[in-house]
C-alpha atoms as a PDB file:
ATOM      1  CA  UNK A   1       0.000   0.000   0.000  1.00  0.00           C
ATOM      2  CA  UNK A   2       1.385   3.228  -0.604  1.00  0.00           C
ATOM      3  CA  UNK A   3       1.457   6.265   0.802  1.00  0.00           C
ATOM      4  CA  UNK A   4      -1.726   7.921  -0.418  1.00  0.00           C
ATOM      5  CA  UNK A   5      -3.812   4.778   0.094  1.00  0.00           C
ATOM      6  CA  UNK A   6      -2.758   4.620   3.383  1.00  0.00           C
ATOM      7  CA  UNK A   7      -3.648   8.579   3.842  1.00  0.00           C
ATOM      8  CA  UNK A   8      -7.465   7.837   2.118  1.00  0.00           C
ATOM      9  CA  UNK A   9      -7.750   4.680   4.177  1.00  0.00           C
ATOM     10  CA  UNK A  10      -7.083   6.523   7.455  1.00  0.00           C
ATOM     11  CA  UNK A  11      -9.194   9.476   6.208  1.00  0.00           C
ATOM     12  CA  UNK A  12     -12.191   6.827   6.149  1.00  0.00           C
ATOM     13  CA  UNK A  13     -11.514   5.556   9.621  1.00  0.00           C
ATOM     14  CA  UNK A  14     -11.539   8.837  10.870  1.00  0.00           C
ATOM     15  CA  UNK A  15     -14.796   9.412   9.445  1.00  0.00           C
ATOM     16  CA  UNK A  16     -16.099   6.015  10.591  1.00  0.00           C
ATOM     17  CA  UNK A  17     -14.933   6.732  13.528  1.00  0.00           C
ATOM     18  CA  UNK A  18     -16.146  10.327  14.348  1.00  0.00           C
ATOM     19  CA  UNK A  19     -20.064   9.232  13.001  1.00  0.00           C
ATOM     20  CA  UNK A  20     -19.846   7.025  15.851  1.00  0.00           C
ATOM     21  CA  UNK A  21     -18.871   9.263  18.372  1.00  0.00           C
ATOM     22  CA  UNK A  22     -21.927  11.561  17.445  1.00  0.00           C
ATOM     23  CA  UNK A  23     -24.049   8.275  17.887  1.00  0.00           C
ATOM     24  CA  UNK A  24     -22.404   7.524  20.821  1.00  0.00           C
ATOM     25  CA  UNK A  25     -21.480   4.443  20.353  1.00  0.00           C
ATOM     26  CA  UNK A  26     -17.653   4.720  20.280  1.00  0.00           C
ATOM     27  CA  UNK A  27     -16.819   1.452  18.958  1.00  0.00           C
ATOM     28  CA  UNK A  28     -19.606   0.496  16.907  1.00  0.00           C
ATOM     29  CA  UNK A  29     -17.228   1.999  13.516  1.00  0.00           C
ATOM     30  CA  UNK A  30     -15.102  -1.566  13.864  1.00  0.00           C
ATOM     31  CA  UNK A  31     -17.619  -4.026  12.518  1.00  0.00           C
ATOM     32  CA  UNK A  32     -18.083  -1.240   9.392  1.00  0.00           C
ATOM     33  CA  UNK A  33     -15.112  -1.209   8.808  1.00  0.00           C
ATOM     34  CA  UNK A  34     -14.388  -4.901   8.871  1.00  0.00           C
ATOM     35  CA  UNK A  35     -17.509  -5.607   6.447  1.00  0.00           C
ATOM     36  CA  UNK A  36     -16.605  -3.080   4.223  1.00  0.00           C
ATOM     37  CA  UNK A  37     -13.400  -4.450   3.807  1.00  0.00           C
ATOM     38  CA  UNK A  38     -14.683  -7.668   1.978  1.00  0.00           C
ATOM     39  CA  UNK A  39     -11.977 -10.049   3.085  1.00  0.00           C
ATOM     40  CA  UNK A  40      -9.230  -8.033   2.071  1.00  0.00           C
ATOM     41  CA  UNK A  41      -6.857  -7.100   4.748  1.00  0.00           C
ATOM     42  CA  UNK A  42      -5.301  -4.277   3.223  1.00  0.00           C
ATOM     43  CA  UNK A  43      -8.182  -2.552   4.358  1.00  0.00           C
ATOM     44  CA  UNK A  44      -8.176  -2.898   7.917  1.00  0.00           C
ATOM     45  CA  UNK A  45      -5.117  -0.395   8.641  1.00  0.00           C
ATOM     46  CA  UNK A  46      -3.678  -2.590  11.897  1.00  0.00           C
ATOM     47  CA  UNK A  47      -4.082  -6.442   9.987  1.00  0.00           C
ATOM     48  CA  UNK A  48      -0.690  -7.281   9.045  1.00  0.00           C
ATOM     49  CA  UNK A  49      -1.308 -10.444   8.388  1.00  0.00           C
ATOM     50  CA  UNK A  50       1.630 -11.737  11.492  1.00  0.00           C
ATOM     51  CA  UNK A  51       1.915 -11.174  15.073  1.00  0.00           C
ATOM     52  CA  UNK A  52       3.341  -7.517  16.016  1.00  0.00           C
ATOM     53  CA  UNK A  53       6.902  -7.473  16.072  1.00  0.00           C
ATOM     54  CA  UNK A  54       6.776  -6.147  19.713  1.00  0.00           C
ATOM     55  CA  UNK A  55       4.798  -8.797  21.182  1.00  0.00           C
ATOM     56  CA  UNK A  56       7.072 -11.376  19.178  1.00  0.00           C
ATOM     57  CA  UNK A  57      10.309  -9.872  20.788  1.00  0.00           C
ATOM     58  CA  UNK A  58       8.974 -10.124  24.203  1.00  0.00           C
ATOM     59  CA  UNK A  59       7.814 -13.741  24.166  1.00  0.00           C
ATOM     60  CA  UNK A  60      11.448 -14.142  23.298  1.00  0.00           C
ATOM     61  CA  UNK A  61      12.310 -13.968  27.268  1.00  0.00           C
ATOM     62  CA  UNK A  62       8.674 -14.949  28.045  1.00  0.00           C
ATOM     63  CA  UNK A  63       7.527 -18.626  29.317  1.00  0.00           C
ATOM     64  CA  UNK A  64       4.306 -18.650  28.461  1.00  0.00           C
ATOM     65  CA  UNK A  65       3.685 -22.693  28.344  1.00  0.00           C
ATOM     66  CA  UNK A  66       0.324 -23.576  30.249  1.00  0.00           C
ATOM     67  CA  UNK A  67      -0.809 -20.545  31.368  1.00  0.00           C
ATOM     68  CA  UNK A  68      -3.570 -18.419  30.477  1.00  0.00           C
ATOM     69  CA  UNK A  69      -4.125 -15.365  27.840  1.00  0.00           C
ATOM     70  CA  UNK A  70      -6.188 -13.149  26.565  1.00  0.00           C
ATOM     71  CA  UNK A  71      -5.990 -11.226  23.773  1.00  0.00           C
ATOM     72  CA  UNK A  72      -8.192  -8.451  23.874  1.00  0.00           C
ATOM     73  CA  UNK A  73      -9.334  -6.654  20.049  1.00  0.00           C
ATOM     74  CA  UNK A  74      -7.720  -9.526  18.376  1.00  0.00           C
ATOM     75  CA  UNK A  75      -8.561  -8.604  15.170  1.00  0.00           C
ATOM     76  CA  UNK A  76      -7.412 -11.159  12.387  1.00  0.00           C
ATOM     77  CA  UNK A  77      -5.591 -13.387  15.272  1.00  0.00           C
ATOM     78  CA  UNK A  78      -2.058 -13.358  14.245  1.00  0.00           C
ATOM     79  CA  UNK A  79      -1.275 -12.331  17.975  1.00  0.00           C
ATOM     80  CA  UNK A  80      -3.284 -15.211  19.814  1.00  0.00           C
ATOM     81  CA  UNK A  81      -2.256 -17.848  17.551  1.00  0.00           C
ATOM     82  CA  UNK A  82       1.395 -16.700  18.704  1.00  0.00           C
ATOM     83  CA  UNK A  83       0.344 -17.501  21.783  1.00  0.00           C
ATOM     84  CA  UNK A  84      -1.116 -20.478  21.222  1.00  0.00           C
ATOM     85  CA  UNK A  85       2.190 -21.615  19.371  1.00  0.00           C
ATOM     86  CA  UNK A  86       3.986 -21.144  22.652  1.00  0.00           C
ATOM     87  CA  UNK A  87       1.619 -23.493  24.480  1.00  0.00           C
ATOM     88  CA  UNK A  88      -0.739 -20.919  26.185  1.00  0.00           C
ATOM     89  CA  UNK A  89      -4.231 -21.586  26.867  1.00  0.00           C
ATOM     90  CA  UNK A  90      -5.563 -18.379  24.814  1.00  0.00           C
ATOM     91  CA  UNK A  91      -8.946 -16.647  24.646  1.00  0.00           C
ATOM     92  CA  UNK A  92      -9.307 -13.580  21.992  1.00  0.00           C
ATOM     93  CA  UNK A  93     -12.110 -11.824  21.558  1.00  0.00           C
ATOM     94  CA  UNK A  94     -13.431  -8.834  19.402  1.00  0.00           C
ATOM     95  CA  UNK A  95     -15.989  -6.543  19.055  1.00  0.00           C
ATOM     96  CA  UNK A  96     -16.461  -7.045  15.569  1.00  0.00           C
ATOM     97  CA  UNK A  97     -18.823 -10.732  14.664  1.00  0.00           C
ATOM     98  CA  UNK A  98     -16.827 -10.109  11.175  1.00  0.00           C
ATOM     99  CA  UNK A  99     -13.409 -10.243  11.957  1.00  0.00           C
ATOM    100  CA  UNK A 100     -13.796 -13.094  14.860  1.00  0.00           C
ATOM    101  CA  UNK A 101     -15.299 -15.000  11.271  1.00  0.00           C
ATOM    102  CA  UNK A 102     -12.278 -13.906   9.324  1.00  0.00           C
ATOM    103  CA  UNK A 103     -10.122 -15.648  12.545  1.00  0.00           C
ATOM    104  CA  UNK A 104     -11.997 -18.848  12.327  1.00  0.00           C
ATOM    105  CA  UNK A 105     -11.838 -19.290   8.501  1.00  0.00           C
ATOM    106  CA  UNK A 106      -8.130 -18.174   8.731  1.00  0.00           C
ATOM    107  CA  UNK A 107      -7.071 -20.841  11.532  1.00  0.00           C
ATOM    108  CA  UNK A 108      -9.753 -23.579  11.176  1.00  0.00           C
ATOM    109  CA  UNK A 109      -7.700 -26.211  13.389  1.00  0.00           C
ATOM    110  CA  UNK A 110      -6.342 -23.234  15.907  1.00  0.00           C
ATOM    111  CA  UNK A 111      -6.948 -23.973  19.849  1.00  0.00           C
ATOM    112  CA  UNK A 112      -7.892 -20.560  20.452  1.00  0.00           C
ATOM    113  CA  UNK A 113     -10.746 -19.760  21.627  1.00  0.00           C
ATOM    114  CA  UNK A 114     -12.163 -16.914  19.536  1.00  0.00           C
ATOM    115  CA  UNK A 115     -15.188 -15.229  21.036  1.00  0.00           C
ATOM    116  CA  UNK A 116     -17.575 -11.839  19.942  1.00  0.00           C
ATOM    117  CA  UNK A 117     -17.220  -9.866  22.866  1.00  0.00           C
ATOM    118  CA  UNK A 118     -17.410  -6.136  23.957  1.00  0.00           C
ATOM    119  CA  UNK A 119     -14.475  -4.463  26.158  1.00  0.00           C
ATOM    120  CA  UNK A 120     -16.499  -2.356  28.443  1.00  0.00           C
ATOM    121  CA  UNK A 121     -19.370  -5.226  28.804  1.00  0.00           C
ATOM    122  CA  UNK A 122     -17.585  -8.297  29.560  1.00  0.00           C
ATOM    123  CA  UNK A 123     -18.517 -10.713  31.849  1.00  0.00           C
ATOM    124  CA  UNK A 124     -17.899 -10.365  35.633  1.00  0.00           C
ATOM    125  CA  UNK A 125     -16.462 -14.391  34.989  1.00  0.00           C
ATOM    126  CA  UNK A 126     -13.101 -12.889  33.248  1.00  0.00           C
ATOM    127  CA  UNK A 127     -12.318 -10.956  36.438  1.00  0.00           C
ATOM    128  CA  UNK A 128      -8.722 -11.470  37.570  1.00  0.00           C
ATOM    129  CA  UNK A 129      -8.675 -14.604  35.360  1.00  0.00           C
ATOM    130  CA  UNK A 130      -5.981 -14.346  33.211  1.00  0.00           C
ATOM    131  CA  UNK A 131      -2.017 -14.824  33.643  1.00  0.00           C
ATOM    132  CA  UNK A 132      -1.558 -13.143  30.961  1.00  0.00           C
ATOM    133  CA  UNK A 133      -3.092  -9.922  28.783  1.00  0.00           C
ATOM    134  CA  UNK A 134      -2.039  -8.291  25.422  1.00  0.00           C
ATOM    135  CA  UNK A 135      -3.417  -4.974  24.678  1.00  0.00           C
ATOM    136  CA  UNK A 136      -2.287  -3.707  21.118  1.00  0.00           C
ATOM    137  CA  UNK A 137      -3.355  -0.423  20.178  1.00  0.00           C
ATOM    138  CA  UNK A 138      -7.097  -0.905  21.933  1.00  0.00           C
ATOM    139  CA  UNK A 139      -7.008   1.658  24.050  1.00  0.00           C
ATOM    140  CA  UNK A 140      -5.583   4.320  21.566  1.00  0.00           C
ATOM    141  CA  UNK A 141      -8.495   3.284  19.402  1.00  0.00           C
ATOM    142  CA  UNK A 142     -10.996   4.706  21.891  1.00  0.00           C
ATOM    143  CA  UNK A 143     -11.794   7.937  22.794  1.00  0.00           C
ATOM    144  CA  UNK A 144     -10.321   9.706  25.457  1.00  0.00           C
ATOM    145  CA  UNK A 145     -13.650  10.711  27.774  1.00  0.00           C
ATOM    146  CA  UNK A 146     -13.976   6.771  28.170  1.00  0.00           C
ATOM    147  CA  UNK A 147     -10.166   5.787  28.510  1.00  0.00           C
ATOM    148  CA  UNK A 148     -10.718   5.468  32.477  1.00  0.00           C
ATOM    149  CA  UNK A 149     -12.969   2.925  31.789  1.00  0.00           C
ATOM    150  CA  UNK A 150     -11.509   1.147  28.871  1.00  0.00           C
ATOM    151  CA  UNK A 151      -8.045   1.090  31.069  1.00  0.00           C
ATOM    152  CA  UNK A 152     -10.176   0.104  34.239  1.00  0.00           C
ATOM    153  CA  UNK A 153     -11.768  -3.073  32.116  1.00  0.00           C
ATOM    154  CA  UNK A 154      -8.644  -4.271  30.762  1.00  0.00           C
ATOM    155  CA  UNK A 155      -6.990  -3.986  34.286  1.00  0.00           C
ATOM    156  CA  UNK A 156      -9.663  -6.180  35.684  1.00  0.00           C
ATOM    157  CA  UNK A 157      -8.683  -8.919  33.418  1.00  0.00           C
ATOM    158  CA  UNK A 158      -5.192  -9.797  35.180  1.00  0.00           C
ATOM    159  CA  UNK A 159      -4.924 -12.341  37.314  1.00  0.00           C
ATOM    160  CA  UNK A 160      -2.941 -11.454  40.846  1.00  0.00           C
ATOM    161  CA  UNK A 161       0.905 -11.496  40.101  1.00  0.00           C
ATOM    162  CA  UNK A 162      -0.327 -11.570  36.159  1.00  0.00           C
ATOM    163  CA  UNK A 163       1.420  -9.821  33.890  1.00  0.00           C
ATOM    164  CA  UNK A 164      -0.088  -6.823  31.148  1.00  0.00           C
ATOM    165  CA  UNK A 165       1.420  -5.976  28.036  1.00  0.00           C
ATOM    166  CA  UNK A 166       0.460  -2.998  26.145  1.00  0.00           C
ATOM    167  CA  UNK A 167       1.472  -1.461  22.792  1.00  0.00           C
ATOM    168  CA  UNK A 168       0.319   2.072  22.368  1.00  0.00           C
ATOM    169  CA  UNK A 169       0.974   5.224  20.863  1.00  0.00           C
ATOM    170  CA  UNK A 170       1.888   7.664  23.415  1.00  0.00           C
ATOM    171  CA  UNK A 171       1.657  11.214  23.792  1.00  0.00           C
ATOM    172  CA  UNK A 172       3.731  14.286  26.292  1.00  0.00           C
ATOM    173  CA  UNK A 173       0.855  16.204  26.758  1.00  0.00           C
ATOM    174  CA  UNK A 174      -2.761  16.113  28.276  1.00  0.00           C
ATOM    175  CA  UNK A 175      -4.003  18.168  25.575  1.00  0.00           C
ATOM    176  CA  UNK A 176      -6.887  16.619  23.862  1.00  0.00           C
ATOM    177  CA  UNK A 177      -5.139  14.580  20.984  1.00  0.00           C
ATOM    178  CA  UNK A 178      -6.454  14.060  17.433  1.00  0.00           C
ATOM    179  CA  UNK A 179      -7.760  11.307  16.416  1.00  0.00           C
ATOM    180  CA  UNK A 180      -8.254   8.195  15.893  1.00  0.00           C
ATOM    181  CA  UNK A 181      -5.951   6.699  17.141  1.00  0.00           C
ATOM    182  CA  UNK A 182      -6.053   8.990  20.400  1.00  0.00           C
ATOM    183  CA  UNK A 183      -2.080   8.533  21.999  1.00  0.00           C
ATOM    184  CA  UNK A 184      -2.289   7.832  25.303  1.00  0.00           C
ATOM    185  CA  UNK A 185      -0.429  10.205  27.879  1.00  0.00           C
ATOM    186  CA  UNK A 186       1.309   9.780  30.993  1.00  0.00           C
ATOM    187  CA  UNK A 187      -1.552  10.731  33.687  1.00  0.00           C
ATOM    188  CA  UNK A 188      -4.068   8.043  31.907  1.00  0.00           C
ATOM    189  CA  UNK A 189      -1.231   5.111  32.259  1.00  0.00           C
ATOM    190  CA  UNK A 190      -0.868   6.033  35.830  1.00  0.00           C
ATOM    191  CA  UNK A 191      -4.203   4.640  36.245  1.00  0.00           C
ATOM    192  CA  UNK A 192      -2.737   1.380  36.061  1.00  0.00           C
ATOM    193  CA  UNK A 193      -0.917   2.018  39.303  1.00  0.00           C
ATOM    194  CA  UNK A 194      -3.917   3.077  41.104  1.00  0.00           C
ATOM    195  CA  UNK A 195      -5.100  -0.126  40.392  1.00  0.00           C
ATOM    196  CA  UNK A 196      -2.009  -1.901  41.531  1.00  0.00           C
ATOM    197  CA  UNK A 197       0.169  -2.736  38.594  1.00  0.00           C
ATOM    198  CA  UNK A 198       3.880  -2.220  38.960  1.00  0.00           C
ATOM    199  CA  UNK A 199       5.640  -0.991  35.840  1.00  0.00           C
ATOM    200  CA  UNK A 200       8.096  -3.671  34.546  1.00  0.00           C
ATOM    201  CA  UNK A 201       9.575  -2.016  31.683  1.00  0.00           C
ATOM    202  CA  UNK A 202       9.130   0.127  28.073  1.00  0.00           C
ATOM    203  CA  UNK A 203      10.573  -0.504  24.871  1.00  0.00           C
ATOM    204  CA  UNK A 204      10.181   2.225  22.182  1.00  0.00           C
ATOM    205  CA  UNK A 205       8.574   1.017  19.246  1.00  0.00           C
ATOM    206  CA  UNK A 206       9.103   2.090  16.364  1.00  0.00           C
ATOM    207  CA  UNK A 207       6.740   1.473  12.841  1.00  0.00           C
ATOM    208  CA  UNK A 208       8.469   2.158   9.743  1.00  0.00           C
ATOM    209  CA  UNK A 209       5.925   3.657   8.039  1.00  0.00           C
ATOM    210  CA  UNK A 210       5.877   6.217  10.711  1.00  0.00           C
ATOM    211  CA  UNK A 211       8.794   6.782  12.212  1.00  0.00           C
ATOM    212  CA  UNK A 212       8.206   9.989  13.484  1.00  0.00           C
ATOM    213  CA  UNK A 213       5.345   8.838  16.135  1.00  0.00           C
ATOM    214  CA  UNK A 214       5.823   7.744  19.704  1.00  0.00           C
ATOM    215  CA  UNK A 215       5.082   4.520  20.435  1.00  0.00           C
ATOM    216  CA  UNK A 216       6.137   1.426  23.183  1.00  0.00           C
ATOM    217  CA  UNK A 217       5.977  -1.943  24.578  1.00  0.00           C
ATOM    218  CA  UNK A 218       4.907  -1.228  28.348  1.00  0.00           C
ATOM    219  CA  UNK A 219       5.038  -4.437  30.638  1.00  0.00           C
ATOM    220  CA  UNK A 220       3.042  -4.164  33.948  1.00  0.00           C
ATOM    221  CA  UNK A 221       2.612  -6.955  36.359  1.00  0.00           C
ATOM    222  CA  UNK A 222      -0.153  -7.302  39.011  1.00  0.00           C
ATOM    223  CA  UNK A 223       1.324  -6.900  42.478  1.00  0.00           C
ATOM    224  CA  UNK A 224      -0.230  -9.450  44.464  1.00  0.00           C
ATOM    225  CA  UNK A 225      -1.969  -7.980  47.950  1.00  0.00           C
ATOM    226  CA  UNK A 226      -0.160  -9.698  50.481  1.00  0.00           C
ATOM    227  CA  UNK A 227      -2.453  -8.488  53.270  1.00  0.00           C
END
């Protein structure tokens, strides 16, 4: 894809994107976008096709084998079959019925468990269940009045001494960024400590087709409340 597709195709998600907001419903624009793309993945800016490069160089270090993981916003799956590859019991869900269809027809022998599920209305089951959580780009994909809560539900999901890993764009300020995606600052990350995750480490990021933006690999793990 070149550059001016890429420019019209993140034109339309922005426009996708902002009819939603006005309908408040900030993340009905996904399945839209996933229909309209009529199997081809060119047209759903974040399918690559492979797991993210970040994820892939932490599992490097990571031991993974028989525990449990989510993927949250899986998209096309590339990330949770990853997973799965490395012997994790893995879950994935995402808002969209179209692209959890696209996952299935993709990986029609995979051991993931691919499910339709919203964020922000999940079941109170998936509490604390998870060893393990992988948050690409989901929570710059929302708006910023409902990041608390979008941070909040993902938090939820970790297990006690779990570990969450997020890739995100990030921004220096609090003004109100442009969007989508919507970087994330400083002050809305440091929710996660509120809510009693210790930060492991960051990794810059960096995507070659733009070079010039911000972006990490933020590890967090779940301090477990010895009292």
């Amino acid at each position: 894809m070149n550059e001016e597709q890429r420019n019209n195709l993140m034109e339309k998600v922005q426009k996708l994107a902002s009819e939603a907001q006005r309908n408040d419903d900030p993340t009905g624009w996904f399945e839209k976008l996933y229909i309209d793309a009529k199997g081809d993945h060119s047209q759903i800016p974040w399918a690559k096709m492979t797991p993210h490069p970040s994820l892939e160089d932490w599992l490097k270090d990571a031991n993974l084998s028989n525990k449990k993981a989510l993927v949250i916003a899986c998209g096309l799956g590339d990330d949770a079959e990853k997973l799965a590859d490395l012997g994790a019991t893995v879950t994935a869900f995402d808002i969209s019925p179209t692209a959890i269809s696209w996952c299935n027809q993709r990986f029609q022998e995979s051991s993931v468990n691919y499910l339709v599920a919203d964020l922000l209305t999940l079941d109170s089951s998936w509490q604390q269940s998870f060893d393990f959580v992988f948050e690409a780009r989901t929570i710059q994909a929302l708006p910023v009045n409902i990041r608390s809560e979008v941070i909040k539900a993902i938090a939820a999901l970790v297990s006690p001494g779990g570990t969450l890993l997020i890739v995100t764009r990030l921004r220096d300020t609090e003004d109100l960024p442009k969007g989508p995606p919507w970087a994330v600052s400083e002050l809305e990350l440091s929710q996660l400590h509120s809510l009693g995750f210790h930060e492991v480490s960051r990794t810059p990021y960096i995507d070659l087709n733009q070079p010039d933006i911000k972006q990490a690999r933020i590890e967090y793990q779940l301090i477990i409340n010895s009292q």
